[in-house]
C-alpha atoms as a PDB file:
ATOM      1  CA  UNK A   1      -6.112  -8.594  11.588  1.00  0.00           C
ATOM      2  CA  UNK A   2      -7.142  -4.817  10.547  1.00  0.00           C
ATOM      3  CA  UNK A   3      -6.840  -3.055   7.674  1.00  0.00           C
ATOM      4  CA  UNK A   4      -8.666  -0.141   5.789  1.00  0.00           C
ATOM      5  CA  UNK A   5     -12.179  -0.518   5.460  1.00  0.00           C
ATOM      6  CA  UNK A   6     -13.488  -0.695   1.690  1.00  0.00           C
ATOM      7  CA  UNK A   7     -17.013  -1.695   2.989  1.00  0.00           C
ATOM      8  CA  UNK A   8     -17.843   1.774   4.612  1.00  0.00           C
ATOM      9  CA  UNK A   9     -17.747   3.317   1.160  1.00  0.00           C
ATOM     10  CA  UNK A  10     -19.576   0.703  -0.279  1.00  0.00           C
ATOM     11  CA  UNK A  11     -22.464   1.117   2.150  1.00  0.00           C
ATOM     12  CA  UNK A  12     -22.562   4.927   1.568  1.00  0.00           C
ATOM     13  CA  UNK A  13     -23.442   4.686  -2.163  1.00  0.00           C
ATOM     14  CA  UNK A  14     -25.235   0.886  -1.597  1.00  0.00           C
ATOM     15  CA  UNK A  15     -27.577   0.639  -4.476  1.00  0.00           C
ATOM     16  CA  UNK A  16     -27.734   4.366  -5.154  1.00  0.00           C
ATOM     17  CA  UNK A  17     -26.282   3.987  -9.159  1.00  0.00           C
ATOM     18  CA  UNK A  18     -29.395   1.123  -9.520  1.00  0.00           C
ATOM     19  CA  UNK A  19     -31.824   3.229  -7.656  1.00  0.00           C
ATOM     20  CA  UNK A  20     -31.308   6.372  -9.989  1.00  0.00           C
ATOM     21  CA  UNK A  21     -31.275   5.070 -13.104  1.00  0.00           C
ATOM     22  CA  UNK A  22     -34.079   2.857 -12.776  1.00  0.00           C
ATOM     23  CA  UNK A  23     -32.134   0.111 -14.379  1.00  0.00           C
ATOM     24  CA  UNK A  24     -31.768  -2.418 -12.838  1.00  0.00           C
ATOM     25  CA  UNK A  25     -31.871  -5.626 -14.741  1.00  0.00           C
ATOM     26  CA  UNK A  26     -29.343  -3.514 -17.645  1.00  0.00           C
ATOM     27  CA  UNK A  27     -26.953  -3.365 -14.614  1.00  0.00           C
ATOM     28  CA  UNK A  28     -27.429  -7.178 -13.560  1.00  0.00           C
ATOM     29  CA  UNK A  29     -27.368  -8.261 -16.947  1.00  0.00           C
ATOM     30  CA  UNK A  30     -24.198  -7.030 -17.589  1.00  0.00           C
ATOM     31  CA  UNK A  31     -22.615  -7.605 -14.704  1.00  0.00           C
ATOM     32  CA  UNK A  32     -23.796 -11.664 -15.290  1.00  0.00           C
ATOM     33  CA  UNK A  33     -22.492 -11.312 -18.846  1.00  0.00           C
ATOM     34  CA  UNK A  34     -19.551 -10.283 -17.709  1.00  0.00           C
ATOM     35  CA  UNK A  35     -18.514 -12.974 -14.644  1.00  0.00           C
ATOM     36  CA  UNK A  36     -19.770 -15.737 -17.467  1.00  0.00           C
ATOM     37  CA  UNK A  37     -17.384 -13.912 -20.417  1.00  0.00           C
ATOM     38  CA  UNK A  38     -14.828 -14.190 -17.890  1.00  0.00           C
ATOM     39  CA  UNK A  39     -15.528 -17.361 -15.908  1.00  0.00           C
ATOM     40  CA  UNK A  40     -17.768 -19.649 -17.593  1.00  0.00           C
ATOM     41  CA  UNK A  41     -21.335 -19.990 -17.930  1.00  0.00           C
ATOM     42  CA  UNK A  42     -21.633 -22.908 -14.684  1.00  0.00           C
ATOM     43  CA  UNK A  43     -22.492 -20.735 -11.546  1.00  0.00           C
ATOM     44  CA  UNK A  44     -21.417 -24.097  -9.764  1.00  0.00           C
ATOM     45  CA  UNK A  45     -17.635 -23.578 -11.077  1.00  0.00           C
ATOM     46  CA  UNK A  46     -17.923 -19.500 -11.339  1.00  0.00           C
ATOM     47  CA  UNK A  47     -17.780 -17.626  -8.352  1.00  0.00           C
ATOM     48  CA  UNK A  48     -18.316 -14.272  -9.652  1.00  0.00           C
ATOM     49  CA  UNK A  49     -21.154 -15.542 -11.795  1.00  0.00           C
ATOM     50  CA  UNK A  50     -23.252 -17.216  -8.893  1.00  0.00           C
ATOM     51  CA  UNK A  51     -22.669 -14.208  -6.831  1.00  0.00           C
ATOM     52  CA  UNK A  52     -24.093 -11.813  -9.762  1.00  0.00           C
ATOM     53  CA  UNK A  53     -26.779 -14.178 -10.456  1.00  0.00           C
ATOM     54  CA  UNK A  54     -27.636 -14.295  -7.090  1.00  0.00           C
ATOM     55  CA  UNK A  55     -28.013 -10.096  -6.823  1.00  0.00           C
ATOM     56  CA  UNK A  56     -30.261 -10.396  -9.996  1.00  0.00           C
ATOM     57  CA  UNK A  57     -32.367 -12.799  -8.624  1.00  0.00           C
ATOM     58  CA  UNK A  58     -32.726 -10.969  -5.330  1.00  0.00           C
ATOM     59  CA  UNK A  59     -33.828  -8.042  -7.355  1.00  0.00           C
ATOM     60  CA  UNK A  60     -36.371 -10.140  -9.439  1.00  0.00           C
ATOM     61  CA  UNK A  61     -34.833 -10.216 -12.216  1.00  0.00           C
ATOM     62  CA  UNK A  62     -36.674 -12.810 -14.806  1.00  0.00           C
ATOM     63  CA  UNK A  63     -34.587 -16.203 -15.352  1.00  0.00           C
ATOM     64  CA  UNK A  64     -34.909 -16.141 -19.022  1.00  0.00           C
ATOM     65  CA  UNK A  65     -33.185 -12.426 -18.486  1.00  0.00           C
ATOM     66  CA  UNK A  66     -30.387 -14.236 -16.286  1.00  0.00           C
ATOM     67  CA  UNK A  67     -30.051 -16.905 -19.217  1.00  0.00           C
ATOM     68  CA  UNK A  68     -29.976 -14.792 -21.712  1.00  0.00           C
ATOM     69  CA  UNK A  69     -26.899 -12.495 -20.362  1.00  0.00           C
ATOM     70  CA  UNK A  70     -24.877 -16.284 -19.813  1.00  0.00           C
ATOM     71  CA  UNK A  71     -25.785 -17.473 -23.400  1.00  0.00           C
ATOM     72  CA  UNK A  72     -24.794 -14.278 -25.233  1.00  0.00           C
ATOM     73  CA  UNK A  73     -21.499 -14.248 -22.534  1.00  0.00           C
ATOM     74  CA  UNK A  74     -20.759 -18.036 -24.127  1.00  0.00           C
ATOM     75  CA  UNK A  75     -21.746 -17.624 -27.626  1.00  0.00           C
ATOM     76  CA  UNK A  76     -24.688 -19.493 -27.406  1.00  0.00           C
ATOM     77  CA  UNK A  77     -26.770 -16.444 -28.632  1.00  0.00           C
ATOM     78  CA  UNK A  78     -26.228 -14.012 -31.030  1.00  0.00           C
ATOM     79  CA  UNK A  79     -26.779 -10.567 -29.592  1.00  0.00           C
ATOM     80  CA  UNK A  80     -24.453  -7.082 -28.790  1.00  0.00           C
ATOM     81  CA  UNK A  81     -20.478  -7.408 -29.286  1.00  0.00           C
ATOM     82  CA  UNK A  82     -19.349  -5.818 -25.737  1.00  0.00           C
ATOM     83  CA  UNK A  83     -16.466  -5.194 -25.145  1.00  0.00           C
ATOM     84  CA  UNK A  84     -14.787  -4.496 -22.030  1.00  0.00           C
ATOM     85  CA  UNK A  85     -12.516  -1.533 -21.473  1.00  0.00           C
ATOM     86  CA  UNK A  86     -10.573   0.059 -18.357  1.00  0.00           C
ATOM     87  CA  UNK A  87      -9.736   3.776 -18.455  1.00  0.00           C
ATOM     88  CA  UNK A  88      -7.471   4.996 -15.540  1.00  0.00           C
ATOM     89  CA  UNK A  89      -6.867   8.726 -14.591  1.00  0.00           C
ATOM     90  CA  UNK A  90      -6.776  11.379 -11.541  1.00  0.00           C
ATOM     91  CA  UNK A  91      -9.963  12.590 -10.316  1.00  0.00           C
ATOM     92  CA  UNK A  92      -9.779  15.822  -8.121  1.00  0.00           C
ATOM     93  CA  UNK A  93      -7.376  16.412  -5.806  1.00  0.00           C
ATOM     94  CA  UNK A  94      -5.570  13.826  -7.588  1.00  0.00           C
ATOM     95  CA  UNK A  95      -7.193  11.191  -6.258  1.00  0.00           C
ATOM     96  CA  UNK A  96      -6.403   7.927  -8.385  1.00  0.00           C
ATOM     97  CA  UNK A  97      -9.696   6.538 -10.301  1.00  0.00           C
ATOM     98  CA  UNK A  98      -9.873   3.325 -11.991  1.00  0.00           C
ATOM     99  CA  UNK A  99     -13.357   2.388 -14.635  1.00  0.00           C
ATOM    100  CA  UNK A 100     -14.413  -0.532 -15.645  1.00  0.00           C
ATOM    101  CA  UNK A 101     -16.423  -0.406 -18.903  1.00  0.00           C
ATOM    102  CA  UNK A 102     -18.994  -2.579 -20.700  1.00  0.00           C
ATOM    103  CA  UNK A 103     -20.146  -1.326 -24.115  1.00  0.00           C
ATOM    104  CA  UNK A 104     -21.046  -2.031 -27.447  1.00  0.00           C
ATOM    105  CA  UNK A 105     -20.332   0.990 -28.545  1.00  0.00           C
ATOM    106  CA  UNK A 106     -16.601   2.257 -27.424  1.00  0.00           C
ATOM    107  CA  UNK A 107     -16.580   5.666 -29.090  1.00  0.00           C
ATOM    108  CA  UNK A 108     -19.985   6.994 -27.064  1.00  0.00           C
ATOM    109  CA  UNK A 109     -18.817   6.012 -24.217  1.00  0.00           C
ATOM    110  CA  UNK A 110     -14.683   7.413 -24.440  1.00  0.00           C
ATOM    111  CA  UNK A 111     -16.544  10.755 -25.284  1.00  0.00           C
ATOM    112  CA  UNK A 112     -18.689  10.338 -22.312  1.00  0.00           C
ATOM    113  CA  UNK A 113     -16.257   9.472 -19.658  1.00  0.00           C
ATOM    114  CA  UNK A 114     -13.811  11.909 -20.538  1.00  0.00           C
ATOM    115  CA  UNK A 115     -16.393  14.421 -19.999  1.00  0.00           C
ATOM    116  CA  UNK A 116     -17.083  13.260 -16.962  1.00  0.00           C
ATOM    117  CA  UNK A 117     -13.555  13.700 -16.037  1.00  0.00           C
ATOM    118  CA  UNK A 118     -12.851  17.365 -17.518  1.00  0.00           C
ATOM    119  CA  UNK A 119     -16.445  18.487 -15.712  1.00  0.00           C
ATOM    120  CA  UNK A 120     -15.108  17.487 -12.411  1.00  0.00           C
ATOM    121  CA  UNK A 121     -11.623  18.910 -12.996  1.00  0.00           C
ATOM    122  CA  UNK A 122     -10.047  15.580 -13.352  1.00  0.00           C
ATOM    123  CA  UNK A 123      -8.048  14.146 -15.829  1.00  0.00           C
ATOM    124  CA  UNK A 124      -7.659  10.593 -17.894  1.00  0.00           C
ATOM    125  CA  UNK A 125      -4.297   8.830 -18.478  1.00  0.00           C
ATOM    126  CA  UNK A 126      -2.796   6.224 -19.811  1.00  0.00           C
ATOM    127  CA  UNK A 127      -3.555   2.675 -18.742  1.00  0.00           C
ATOM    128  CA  UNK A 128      -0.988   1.893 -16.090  1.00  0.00           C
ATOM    129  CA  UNK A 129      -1.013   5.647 -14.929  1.00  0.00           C
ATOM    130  CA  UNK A 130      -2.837   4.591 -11.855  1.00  0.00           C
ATOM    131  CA  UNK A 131      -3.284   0.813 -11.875  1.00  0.00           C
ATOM    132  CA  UNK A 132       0.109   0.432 -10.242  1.00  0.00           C
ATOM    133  CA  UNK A 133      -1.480   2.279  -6.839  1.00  0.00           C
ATOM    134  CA  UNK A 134      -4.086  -0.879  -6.598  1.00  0.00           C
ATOM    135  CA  UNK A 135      -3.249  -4.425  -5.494  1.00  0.00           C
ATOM    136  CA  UNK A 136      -5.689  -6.912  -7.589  1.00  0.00           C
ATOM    137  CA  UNK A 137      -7.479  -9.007  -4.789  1.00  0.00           C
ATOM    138  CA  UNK A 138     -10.274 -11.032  -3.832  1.00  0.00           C
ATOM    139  CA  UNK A 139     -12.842  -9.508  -1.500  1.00  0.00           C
ATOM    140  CA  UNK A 140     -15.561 -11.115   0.217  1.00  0.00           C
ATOM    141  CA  UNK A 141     -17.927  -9.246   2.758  1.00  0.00           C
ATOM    142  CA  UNK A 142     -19.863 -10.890   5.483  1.00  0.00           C
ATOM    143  CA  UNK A 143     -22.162  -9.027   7.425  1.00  0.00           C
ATOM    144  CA  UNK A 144     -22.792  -9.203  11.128  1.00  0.00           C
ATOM    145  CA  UNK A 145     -25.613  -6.833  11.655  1.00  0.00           C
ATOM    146  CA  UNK A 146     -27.456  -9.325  14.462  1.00  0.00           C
ATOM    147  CA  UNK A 147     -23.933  -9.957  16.517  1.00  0.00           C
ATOM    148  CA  UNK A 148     -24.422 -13.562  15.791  1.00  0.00           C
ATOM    149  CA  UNK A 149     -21.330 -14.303  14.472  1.00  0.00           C
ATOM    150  CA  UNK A 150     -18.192 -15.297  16.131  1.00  0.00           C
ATOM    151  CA  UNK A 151     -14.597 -13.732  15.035  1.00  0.00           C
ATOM    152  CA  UNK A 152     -12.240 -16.079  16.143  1.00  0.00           C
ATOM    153  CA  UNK A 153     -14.530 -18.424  14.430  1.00  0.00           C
ATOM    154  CA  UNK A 154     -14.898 -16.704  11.038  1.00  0.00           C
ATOM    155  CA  UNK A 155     -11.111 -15.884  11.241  1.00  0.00           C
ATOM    156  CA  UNK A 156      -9.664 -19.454  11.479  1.00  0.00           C
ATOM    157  CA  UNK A 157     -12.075 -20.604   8.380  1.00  0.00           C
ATOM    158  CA  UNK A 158     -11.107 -17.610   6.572  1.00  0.00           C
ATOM    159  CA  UNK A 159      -7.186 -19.007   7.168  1.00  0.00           C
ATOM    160  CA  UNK A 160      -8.174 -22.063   6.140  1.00  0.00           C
ATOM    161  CA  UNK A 161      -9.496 -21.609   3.552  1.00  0.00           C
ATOM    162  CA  UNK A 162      -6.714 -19.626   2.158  1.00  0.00           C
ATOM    163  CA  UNK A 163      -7.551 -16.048   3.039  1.00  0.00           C
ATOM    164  CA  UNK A 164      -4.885 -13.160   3.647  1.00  0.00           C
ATOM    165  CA  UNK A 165      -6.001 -10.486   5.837  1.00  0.00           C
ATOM    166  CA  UNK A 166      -9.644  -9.764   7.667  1.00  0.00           C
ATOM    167  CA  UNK A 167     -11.103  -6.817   8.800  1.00  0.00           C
ATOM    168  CA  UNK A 168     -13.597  -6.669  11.233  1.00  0.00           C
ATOM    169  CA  UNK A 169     -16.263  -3.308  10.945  1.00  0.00           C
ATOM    170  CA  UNK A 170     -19.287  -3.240  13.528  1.00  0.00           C
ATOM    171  CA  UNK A 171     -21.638  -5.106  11.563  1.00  0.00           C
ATOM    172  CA  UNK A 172     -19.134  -6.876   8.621  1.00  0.00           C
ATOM    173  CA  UNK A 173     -16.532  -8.490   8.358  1.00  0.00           C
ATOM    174  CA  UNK A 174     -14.196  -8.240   5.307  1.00  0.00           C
ATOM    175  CA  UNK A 175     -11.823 -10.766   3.486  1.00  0.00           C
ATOM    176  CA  UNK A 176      -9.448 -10.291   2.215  1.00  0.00           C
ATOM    177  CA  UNK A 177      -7.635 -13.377  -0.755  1.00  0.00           C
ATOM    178  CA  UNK A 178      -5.316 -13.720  -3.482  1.00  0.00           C
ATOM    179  CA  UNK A 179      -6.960 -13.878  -6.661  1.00  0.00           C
ATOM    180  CA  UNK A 180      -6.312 -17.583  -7.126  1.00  0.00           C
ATOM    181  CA  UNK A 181      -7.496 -18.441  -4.199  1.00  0.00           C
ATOM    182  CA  UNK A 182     -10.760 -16.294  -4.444  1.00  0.00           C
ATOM    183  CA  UNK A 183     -12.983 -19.364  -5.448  1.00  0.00           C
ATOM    184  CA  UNK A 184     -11.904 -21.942  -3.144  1.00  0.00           C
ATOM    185  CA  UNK A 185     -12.806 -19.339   0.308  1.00  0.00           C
ATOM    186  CA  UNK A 186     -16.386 -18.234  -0.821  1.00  0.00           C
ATOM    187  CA  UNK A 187     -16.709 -21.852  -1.441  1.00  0.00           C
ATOM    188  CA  UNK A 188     -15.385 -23.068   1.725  1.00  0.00           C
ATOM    189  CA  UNK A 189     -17.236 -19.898   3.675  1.00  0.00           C
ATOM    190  CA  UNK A 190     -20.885 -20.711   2.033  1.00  0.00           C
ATOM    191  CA  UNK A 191     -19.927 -24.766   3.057  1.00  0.00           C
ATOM    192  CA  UNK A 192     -19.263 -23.530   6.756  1.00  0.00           C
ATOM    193  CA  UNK A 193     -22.507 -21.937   6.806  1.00  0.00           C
ATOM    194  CA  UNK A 194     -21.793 -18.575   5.896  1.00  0.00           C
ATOM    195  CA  UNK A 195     -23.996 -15.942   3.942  1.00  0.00           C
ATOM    196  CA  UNK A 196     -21.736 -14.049   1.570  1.00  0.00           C
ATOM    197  CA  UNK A 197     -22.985 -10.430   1.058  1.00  0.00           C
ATOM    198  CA  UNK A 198     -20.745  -9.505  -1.755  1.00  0.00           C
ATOM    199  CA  UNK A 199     -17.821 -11.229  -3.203  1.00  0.00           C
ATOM    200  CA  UNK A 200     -15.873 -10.173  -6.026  1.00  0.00           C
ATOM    201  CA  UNK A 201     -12.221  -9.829  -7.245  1.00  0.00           C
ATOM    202  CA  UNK A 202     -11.871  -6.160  -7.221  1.00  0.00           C
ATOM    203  CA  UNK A 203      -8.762  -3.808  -6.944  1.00  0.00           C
ATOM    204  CA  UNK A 204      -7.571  -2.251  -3.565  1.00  0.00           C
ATOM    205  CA  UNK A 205      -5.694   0.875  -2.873  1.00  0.00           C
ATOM    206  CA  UNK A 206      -2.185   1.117  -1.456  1.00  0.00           C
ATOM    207  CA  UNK A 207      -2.851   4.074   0.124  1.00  0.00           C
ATOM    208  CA  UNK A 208      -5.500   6.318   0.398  1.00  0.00           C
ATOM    209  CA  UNK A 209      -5.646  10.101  -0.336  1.00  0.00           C
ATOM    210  CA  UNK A 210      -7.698  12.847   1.486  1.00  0.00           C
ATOM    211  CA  UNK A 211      -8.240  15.973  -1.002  1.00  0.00           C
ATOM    212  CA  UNK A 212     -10.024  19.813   0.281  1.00  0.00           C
ATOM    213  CA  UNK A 213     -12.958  19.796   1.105  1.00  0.00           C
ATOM    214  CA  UNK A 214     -13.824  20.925  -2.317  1.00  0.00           C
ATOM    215  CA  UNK A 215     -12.113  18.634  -4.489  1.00  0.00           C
ATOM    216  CA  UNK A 216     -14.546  15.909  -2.190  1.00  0.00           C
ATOM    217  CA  UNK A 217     -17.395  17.485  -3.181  1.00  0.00           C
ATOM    218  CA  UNK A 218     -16.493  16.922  -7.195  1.00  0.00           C
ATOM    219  CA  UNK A 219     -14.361  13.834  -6.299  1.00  0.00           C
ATOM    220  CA  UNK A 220     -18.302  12.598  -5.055  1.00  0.00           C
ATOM    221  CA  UNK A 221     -19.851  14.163  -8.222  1.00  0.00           C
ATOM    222  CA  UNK A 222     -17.534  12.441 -10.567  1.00  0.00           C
ATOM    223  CA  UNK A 223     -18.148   9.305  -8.698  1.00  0.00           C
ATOM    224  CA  UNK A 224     -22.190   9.831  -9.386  1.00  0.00           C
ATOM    225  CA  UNK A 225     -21.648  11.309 -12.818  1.00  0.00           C
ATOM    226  CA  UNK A 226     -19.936   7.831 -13.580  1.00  0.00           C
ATOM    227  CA  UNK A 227     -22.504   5.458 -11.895  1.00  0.00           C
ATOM    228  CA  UNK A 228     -24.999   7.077 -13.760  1.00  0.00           C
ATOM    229  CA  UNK A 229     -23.383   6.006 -17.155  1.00  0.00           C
ATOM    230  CA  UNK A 230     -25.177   2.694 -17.993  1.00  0.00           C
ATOM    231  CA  UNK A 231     -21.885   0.919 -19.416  1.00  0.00           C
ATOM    232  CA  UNK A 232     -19.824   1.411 -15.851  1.00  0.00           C
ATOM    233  CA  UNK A 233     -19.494  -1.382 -14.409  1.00  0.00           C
ATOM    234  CA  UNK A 234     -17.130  -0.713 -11.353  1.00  0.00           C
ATOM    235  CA  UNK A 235     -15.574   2.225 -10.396  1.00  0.00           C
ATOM    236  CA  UNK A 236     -12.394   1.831  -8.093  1.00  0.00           C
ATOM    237  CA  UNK A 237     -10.580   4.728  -6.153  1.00  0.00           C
ATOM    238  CA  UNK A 238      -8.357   5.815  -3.286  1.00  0.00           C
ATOM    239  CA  UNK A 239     -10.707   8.239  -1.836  1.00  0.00           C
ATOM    240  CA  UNK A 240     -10.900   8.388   2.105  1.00  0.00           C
ATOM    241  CA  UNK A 241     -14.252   9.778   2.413  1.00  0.00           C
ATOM    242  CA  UNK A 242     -14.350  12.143   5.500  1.00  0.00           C
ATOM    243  CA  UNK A 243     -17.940  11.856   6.844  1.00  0.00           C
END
């Protein structure tokens, strides 16, 4: 199976928004909140929510923090009103750019992403101006860095367990599942033995687009300008980087 790889972007900016801003637990917090809002507040029966719990912990983040986020998520602690929000628009180039926003405050944060936008001559539309350019899927990355693992192997559990597509990098492998059946192959990979690296239902281009070289460059700095902005909480596109 092949496909286009999402997991060569991801490794170019790996960790970069977390390691600027210098906050971290904010970030894990309400990504947590956020998985639990959506999924329930048992990691055992919430995929998302054991995977962001997991990246917290990995980072040290305290457990009372890591409770907290869940209780305020299930209304077992009063605390901010966030509210989620997805703006869509064209970056540079017209390359298609979907956010994903956490706030408790919507107005500051409209004002700030449409200037991130107009600074990096790019432009917000309406919801559904891009959306339809993304396929909503599952996405599960397992990486392969010491050769250890075997394809054919990984492939036929992947199947199995109810998986679409795979594609195989030089040190990952990615998976590719419906949304429904996102839960039932990370469970079935971690029961086979597998370490899942990131897992998430996410949204995937249809096609990619490859702008100047200078609409890259502010493509890049919208990108940065937006994971700098401590309510983002995932940014999808259709770039195709060139380097």
């Amino acid at each position: 199976m092949a496909g286009h790889s999402k997991w060569k972007n991801i490794q170019k900016r790996k960790n970069a928004q977390d390691a600027k801003k210098g906050k971290v637990f904010m970030h894990h917090a309400k990504e947590i909140y956020t998985a639990a809002k959506q999924g329930g507040g048992d990691p055992e029966m919430n995929a998302s929510l054991r995977m962001a719990v997991d990246k917290a912990k990995s980072d040290n983040m305290p457990n009372e923090n890591i409770e907290r986020a869940i209780k305020k998520a299930t209304g077992a602690l009063d605390g901010a009103n966030f509210e989620e929000i997805t703006y869509e628009g064209y970056g540079p180039g017209g390359v298609a750019v979907i956010v994903n926003i956490l706030t408790d405050n919507k107005n500051r944060t409209a004002s700030e992403i449409r200037h991130a936008f107009k600074k990096n001559n790019g432009n917000l539309g309406e919801n559904g101006s891009v959306s339809f350019m993304f396929d909503r899927k599952g996405y599960v990355v397992i990486t392969n860095e010491d050769g250890t693992i075997d394809e054919d192997e990984l492939t036929l559990e992947a199947i199995e367990a109810g998986a679409d597509d795979i594609i195989t990098e030089e040190d990952a492998y990615e998976i590719m599942t419906a949304p429904e059946n996102f839960k039932d192959v990370c469970e079935h990979l971690r029961e086979s033995g597998y370490q899942l690296e990131s897992s998430e239902i996410t949204f995937i281009p249809q096609t990619y687009s490859s702008p100047s070289e200078d609409d890259e460059k502010n493509m890049l700095h919208l990108i940065e300008m937006l994971e700098e902005n401590e309510d983002v909480q995932d940014i999808h596109h259709n770039l195709e980087e060139s380097v």
